[in-house]
Protein backbone atom coordinates (compact mmCIF):
# COMPACT_ATOMS: atom_id res chain seq x y z
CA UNK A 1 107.30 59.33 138.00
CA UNK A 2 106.49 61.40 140.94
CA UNK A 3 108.19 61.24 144.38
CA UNK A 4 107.65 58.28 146.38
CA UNK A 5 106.42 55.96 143.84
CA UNK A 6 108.22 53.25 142.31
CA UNK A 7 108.02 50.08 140.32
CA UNK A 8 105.88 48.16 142.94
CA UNK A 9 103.71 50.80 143.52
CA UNK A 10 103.16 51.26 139.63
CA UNK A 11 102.59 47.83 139.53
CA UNK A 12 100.15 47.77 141.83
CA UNK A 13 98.16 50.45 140.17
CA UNK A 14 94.09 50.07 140.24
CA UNK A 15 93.23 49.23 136.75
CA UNK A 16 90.25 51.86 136.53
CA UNK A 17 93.58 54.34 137.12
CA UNK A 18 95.19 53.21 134.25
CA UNK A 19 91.95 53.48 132.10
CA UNK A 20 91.98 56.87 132.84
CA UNK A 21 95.25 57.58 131.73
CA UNK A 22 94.40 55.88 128.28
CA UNK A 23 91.33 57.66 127.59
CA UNK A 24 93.06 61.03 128.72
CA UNK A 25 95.78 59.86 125.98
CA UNK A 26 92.88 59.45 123.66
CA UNK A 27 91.69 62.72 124.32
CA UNK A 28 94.99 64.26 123.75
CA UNK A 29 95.47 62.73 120.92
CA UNK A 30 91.86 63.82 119.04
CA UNK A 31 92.80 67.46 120.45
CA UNK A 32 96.09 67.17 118.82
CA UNK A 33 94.52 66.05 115.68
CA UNK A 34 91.97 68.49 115.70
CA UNK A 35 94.62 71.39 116.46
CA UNK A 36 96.67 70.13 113.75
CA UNK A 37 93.78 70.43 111.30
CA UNK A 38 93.00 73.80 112.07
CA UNK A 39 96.53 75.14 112.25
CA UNK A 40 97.05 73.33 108.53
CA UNK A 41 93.94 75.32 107.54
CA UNK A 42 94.49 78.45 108.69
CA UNK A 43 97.79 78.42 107.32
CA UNK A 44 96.64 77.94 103.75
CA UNK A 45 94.17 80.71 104.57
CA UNK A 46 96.54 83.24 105.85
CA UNK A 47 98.95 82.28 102.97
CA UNK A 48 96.16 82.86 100.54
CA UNK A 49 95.16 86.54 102.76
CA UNK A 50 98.60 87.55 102.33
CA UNK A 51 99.03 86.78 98.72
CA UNK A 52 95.69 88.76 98.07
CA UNK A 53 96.95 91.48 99.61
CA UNK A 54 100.21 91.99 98.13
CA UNK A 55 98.35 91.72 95.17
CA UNK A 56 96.13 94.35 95.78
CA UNK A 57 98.87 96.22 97.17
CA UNK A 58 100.53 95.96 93.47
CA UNK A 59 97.51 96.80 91.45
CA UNK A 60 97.28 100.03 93.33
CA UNK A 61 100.62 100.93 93.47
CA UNK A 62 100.84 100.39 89.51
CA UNK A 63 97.91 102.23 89.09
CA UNK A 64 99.23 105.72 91.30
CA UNK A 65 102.48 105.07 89.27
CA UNK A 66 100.43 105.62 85.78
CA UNK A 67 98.86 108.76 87.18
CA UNK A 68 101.92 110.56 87.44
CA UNK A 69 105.14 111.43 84.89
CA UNK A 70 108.17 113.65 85.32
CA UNK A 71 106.64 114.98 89.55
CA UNK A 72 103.66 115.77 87.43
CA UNK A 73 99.85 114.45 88.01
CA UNK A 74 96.49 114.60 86.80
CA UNK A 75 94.32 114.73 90.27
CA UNK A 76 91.40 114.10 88.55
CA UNK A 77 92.78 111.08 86.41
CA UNK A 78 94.43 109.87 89.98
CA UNK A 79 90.53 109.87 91.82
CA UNK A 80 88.82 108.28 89.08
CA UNK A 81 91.75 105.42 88.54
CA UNK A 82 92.28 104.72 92.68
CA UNK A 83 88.34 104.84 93.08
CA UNK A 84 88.20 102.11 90.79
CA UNK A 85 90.41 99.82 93.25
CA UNK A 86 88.04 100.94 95.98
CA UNK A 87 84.70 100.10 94.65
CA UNK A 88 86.33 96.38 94.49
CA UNK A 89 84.74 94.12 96.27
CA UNK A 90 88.08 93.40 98.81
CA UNK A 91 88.82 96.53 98.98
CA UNK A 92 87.39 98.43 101.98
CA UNK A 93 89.38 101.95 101.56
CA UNK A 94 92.30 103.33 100.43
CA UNK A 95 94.74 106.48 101.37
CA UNK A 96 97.73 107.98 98.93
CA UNK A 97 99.58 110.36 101.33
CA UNK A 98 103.02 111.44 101.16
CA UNK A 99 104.88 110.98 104.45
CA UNK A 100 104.34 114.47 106.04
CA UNK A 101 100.92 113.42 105.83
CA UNK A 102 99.09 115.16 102.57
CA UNK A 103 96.51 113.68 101.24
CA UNK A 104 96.02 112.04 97.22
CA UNK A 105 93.72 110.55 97.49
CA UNK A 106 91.34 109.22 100.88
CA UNK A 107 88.01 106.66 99.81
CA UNK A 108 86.35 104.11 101.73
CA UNK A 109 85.98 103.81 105.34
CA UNK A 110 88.30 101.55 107.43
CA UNK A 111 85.54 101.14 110.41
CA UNK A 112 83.35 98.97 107.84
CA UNK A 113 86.01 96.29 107.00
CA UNK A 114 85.96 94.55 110.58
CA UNK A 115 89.18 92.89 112.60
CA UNK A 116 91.49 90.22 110.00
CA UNK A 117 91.55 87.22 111.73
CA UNK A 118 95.13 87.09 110.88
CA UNK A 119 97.16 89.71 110.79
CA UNK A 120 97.88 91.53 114.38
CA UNK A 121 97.57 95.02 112.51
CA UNK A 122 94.18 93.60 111.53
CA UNK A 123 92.66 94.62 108.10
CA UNK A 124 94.70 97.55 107.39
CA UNK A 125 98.05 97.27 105.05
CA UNK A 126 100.65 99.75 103.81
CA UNK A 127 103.42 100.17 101.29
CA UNK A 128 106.33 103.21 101.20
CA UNK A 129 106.56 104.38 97.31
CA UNK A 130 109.87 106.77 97.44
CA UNK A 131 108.52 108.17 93.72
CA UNK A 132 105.54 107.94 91.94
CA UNK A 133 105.61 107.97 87.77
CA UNK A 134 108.68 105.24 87.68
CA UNK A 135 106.92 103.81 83.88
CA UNK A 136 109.74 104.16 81.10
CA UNK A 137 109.45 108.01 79.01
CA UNK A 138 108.04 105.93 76.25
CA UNK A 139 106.04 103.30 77.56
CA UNK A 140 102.94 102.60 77.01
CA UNK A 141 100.17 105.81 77.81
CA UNK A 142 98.02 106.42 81.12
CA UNK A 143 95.16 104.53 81.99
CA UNK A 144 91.85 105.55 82.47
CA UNK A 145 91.78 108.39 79.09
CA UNK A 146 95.12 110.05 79.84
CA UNK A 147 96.17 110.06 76.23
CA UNK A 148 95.99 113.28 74.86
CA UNK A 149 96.18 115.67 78.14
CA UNK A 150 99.94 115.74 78.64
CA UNK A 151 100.91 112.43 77.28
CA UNK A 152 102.04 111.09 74.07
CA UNK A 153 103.56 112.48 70.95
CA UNK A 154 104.18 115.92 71.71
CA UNK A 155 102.95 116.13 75.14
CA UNK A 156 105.76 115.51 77.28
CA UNK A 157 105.42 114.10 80.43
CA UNK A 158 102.89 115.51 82.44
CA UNK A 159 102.65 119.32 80.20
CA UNK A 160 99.19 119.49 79.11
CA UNK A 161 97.00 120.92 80.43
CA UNK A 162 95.06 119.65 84.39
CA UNK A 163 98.66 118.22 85.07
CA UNK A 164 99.89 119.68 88.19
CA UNK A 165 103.34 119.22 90.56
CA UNK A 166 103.62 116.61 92.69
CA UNK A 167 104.25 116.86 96.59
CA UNK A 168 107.42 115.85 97.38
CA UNK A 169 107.75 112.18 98.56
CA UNK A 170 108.16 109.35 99.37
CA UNK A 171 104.62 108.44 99.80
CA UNK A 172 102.56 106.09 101.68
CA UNK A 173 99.88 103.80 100.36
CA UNK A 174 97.70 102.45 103.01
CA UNK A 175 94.68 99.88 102.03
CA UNK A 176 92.13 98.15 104.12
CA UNK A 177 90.87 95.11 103.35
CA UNK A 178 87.34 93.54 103.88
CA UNK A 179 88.13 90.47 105.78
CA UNK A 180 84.84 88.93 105.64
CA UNK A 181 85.57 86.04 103.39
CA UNK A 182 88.53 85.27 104.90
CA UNK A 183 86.73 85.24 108.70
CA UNK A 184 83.86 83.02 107.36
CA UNK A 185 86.64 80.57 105.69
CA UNK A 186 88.00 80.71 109.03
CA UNK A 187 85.13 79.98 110.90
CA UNK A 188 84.65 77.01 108.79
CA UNK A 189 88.09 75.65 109.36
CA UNK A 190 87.66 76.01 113.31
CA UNK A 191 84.25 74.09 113.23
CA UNK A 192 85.62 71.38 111.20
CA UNK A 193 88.59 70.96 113.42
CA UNK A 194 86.24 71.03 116.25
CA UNK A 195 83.71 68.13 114.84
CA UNK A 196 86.95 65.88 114.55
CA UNK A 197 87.61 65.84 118.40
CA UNK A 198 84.04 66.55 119.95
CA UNK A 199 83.04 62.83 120.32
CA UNK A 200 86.20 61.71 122.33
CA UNK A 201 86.20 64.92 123.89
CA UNK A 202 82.73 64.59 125.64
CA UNK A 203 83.45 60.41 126.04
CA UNK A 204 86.13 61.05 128.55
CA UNK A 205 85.54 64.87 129.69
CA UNK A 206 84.60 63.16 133.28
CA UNK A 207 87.52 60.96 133.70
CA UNK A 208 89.59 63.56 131.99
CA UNK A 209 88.71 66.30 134.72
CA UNK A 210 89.17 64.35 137.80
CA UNK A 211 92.93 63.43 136.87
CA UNK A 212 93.81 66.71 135.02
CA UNK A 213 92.51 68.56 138.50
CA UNK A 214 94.14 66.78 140.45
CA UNK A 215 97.25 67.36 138.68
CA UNK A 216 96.99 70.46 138.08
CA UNK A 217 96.68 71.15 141.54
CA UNK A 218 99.62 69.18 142.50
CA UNK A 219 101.78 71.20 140.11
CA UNK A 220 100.44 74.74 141.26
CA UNK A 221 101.44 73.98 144.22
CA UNK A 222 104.81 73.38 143.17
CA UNK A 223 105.25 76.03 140.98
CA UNK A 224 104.15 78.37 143.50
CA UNK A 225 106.53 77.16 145.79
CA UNK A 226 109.57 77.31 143.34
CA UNK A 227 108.29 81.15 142.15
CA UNK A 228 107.93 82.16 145.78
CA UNK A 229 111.54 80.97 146.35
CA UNK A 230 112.73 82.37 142.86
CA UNK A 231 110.85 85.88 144.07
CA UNK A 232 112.95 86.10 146.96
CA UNK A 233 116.09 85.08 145.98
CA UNK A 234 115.77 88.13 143.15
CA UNK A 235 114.57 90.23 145.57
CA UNK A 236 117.90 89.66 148.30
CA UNK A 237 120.03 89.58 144.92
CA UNK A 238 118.58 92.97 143.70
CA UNK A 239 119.15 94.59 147.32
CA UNK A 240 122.93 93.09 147.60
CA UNK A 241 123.69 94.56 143.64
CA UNK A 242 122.27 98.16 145.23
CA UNK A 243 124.05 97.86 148.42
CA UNK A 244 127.13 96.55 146.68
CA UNK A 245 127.31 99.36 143.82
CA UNK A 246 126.53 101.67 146.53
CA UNK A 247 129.38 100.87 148.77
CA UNK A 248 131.54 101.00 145.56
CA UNK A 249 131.57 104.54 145.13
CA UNK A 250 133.17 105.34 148.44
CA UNK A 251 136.53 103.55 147.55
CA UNK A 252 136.09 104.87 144.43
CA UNK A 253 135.95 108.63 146.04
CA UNK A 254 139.30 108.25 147.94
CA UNK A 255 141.15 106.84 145.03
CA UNK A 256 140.05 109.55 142.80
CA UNK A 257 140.77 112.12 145.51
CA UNK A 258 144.23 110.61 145.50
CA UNK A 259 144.82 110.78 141.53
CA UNK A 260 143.97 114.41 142.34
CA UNK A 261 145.87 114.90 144.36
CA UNK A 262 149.40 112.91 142.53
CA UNK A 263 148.47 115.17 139.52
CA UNK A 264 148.19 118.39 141.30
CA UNK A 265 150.93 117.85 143.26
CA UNK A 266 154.18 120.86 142.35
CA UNK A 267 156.59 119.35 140.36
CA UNK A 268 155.12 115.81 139.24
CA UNK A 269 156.12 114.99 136.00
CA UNK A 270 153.79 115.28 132.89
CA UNK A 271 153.58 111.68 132.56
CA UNK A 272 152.62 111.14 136.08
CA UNK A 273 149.78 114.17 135.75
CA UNK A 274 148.62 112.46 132.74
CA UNK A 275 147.84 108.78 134.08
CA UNK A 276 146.56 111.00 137.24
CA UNK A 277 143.77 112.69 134.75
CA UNK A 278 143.30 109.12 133.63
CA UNK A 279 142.65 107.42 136.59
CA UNK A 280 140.12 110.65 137.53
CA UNK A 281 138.26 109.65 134.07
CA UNK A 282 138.15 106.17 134.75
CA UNK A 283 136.35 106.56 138.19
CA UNK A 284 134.10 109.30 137.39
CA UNK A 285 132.98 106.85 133.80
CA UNK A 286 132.53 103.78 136.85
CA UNK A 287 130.46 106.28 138.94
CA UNK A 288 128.34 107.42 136.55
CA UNK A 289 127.66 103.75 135.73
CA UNK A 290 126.94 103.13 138.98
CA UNK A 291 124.53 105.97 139.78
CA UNK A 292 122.68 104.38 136.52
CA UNK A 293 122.59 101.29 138.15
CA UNK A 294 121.07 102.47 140.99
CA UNK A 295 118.26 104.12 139.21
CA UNK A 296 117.61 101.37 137.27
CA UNK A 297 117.43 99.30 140.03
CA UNK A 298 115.14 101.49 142.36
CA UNK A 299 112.85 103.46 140.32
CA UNK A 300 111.75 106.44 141.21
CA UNK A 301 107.66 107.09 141.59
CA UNK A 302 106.46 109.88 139.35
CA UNK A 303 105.01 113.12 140.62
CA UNK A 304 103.54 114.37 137.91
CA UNK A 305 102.20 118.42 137.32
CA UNK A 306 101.93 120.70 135.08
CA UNK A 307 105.47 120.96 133.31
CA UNK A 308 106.12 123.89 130.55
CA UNK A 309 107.83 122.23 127.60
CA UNK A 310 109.62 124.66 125.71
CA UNK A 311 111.01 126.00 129.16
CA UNK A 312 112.64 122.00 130.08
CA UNK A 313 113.90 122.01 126.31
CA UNK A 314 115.44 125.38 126.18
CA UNK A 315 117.50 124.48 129.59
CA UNK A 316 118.65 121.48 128.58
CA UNK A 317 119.86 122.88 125.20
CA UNK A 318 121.38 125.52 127.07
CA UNK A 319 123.59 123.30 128.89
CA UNK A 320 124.55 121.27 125.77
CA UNK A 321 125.01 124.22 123.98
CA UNK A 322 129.29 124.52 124.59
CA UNK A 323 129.56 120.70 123.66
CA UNK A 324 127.17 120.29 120.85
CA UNK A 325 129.36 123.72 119.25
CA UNK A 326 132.61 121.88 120.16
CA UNK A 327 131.15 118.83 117.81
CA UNK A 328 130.17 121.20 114.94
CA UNK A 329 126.43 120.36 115.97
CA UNK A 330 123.64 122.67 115.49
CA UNK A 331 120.52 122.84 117.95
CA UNK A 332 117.44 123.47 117.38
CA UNK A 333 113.87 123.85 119.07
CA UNK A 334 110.28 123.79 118.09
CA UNK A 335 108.30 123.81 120.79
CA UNK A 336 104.92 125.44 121.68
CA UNK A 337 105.97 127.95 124.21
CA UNK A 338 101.64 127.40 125.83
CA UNK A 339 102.79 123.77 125.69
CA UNK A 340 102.33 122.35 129.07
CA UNK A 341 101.79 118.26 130.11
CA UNK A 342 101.21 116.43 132.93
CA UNK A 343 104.98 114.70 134.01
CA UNK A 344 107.64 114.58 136.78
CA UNK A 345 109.51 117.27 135.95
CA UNK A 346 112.84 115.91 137.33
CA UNK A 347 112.31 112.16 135.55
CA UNK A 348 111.21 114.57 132.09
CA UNK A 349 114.05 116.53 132.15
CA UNK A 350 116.07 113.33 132.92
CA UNK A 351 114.54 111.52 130.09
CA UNK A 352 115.13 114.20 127.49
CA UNK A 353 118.69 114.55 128.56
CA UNK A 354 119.60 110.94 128.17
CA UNK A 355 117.84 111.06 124.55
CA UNK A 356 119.83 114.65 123.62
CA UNK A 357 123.24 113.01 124.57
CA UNK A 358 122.50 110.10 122.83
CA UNK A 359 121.94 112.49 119.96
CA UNK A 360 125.33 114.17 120.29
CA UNK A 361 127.14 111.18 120.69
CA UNK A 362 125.52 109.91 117.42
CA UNK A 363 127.38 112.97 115.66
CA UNK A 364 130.79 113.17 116.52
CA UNK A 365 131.28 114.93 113.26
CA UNK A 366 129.13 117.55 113.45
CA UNK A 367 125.09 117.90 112.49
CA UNK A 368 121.67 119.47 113.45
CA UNK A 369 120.21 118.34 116.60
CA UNK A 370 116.36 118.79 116.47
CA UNK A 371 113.88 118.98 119.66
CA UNK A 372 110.18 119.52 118.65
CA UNK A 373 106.76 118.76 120.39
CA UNK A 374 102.94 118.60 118.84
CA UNK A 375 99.64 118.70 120.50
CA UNK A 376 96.50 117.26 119.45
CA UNK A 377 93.57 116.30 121.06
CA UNK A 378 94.74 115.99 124.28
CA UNK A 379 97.66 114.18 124.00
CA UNK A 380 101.31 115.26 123.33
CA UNK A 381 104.51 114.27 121.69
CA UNK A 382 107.83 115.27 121.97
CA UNK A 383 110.54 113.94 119.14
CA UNK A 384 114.44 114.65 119.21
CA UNK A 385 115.92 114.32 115.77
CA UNK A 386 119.49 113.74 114.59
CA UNK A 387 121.70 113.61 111.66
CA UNK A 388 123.90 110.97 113.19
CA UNK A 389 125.21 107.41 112.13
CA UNK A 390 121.43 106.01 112.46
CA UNK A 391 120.65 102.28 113.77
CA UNK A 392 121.68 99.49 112.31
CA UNK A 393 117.80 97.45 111.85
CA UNK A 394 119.44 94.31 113.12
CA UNK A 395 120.13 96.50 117.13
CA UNK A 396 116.58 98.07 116.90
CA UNK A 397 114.77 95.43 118.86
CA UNK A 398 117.84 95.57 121.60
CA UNK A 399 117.75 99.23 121.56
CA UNK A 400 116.44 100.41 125.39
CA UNK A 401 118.26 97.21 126.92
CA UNK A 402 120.22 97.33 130.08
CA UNK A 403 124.07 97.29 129.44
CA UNK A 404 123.55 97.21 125.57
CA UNK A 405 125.79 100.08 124.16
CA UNK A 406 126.87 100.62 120.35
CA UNK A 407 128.48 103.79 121.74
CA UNK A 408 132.33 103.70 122.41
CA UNK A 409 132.56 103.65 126.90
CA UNK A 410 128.46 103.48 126.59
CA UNK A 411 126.92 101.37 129.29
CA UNK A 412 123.24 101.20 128.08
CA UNK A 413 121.55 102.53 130.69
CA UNK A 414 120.79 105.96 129.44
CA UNK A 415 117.82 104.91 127.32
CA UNK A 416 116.98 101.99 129.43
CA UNK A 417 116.17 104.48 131.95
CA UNK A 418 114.38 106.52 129.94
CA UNK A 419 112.15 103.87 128.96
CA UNK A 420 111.34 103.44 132.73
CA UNK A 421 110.50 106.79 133.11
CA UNK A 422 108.02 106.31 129.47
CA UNK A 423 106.49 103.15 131.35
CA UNK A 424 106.00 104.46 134.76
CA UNK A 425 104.14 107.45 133.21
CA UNK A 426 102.17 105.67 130.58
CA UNK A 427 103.65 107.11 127.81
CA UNK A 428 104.77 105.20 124.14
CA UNK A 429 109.02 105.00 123.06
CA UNK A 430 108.96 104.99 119.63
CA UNK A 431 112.34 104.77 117.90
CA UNK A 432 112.82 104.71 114.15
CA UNK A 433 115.21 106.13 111.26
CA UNK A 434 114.75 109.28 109.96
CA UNK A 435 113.52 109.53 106.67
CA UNK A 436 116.48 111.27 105.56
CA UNK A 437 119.39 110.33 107.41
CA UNK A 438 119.87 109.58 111.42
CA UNK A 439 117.00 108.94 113.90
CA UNK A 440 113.75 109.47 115.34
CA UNK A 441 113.56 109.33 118.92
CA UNK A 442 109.72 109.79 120.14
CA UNK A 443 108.27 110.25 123.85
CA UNK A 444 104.08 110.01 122.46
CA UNK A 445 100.56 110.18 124.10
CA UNK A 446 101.32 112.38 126.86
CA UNK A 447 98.58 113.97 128.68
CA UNK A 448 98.80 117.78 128.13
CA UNK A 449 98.14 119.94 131.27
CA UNK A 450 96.85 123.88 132.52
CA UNK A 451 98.63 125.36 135.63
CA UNK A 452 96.14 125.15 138.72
């Protein structure tokens, strides 16, 4: 009940008012109805989408597997059995590629099979196959005329002759689908549901307006209110964290200049030199937190020009060369030395550092440290690799979070920040496992540059 009004008041309530309020609880409830109907109907249709796509998924992957025995396969065998799933009717293309991107087998043409009304990738659907040729030795033959070139009593698996090796896998089978059924089913559902509430609907649109205008005013202006207050108390909280963590560091100064000082001083005993040291560690890890708070919490505008790669990368390898040898950790570079983008070169070489100690401190028992970059069209990447302890899949979507830190003394900061610096430029984080062992860490679509 709003402010101001009570049981008199309600009482006293014009009819006409309260007619209003039933017919707009009339028209909610024939919205709710017909919302209801179409949510039950798409279900069933994205159920029935989903199933036909595994399926489809299945029947190709069964049919790449038959192609193939002992990292042997017949190309010619594998176009004339995949094409077969293409010229389908639901089937709009299909790709066989391993992961480092070589090409099976490519047919169709993606642009032709039009947006799913489902699925937010839209009509295109994938499936890793770490080996191809998994069929038992002696199961049944080949499809598609096999028997007899490499297969069967005397052939061996994959011997005769047309067979060829393999590519190394895993591989990636990628399928679009043509969605047009399923977006005409659609479209039938959504009219249906629409019919069911069109009558009430245009009975009490007028009625239904008035109030819901009126109301809706009301509450804007309330929720303005209570965001514009919200707004500023952030804002006064965000400038008293920054002053506060700022003023921190000067205490923090004197009482590691004093640990230096009990430590250094002639004759102190070891044990009093030792919780000295610790003291100094404990205010420089608290600084260092704080200096990442502060750039978290004030972002810096980028600057960007034309920034050599190779040249940022070498540097910073260069001064994580003593620690990543101390770790047993090999580093390694490959980067375009004509390689220039467009970037801040202070928030790059920030962001690459955070992601290269991150790296190290993945590997604490030694491992190969990778840096690399690729150009195409344009557009750059830049990828550090490791060989570390990987991420567990259940801290991948809290991976870039403030203060969230799988690292032993990690604050979380490091590649919070360096997602700022990704945003602020308009570049893409990506971060995923390596397909071997330890992680991907991507900085893609960067705009490549020439010196003026």
């Amino acid at each position: 009940m709003p402010k101001g009004m009570d049981k008199d008041t309600e009482r006293r309530t014009p009819p006409s008012a309260r007619g209003v309020s039933l017919l707009l609880l009339t028209v909610l409830l024939a919205a709710a109805c017909g919302g209801a109907s179409y949510s039950a109907g798409r279900r069933a249709l994205e159920r029935e989408q989903a199933a036909r796509r595994e399926l489809l998924l299945d029947v190709a992957e069964h049919v790449a597997h038959a192609q193939a025995r002992g990292g042997r396969y017949l190309p010619d065998a594998l176009l004339e059995a995949l094409g077969g799933v293409v010229d389908s009717p639901q089937v709009a293309a299909l790709r066989l590629e391993t992961v480092d991107g070589e090409v099976l087998f490519d047919g169709g043409a993606c642009e032709g099979a039009g947006e799913s009304p489902f699925a937010p990738e839209g009509c295109r659907c994938a499936r890793m196959l770490p080996k191809l040729g998994v069929h038992p030795v002696n199961g049944p033959a080949p499809a598609h005329g096999m028997r007899g070139r490499g297969w069967g009593p005397g052939g061996g698996q994959g011997g005769g002759p047309g067979w060829e090796p393999l590519p190394p896998g895993p591989y990636r089978l990628v399928m679009c689908l043509d969605t047009g059924e399923a977006r005409a089913a659609l479209a039938g559902v959504r009219a249906r549901s629409g019919l069911l509430g069109a009558g009430v609907l245009l009975a009490g649109w007028m009625a239904a307006a008035l109030w819901g205008a009126a109301r809706r005013q009301r509450g804007l202006r309330e929720r303005l209110a209570v965001a514009e207050a919200r707004a500023a108390h952030q804002e006064r909280l965000a400038q008293l964290g920054a002053g506060l963590a700022h003023e921190t560091k000067n205490p923090l100064a004197v009482v590691r200049g004093m640990a230096q000082a009990l430590g250094g001083a002639p004759g102190a005993p070891e044990e009093t030199r030792e919780r000295a040291r610790t003291i100094v560690d404990e205010a420089d890890r608290i600084v260092a937190q704080v200096d990442g708070f502060l750039l978290f919490a004030r972002p810096q505008a980028p600057a960007p020009e034309p920034v050599r790669l190779a040249e940022t990368v070498d540097g910073l390898l260069g001064l994580l060369r003593d620690e990543a040898a101390a770790q047993g950790v090999a580093l390694e570079a490959a980067v375009p030395e004509d390689l220039r983008v467009a970037a801040d070169p202070a928030l790059l070489r920030r962001a690459l550092m955070n992601l290269m100690i991150n790296a190290l401190r993945a590997m604490p028992d030694g491992g190969t440290l990778r840096v690399e970059a690729s150009e195409a069209g344009g557009r750059a990447a830049v990828r550090v690799r490791d060989t570390g302890c990987g991420i567990a899949p259940e801290d991948l979507p809290r991976v870039g979070t403030p203060y969230f830190s799988r690292f032993p003394g990690g604050c979380g900061l490091g590649l919070a920040l360096v997602r700022e610096t990704a945003a602020a430029h308009g570049w893409r984080l990506e971060i995923a496992p390596a397909p071997d062992r330890g992680t991907v860490v991507s900085l893609e679509d960067l705009e490549t540059a020439r010196d003026g």
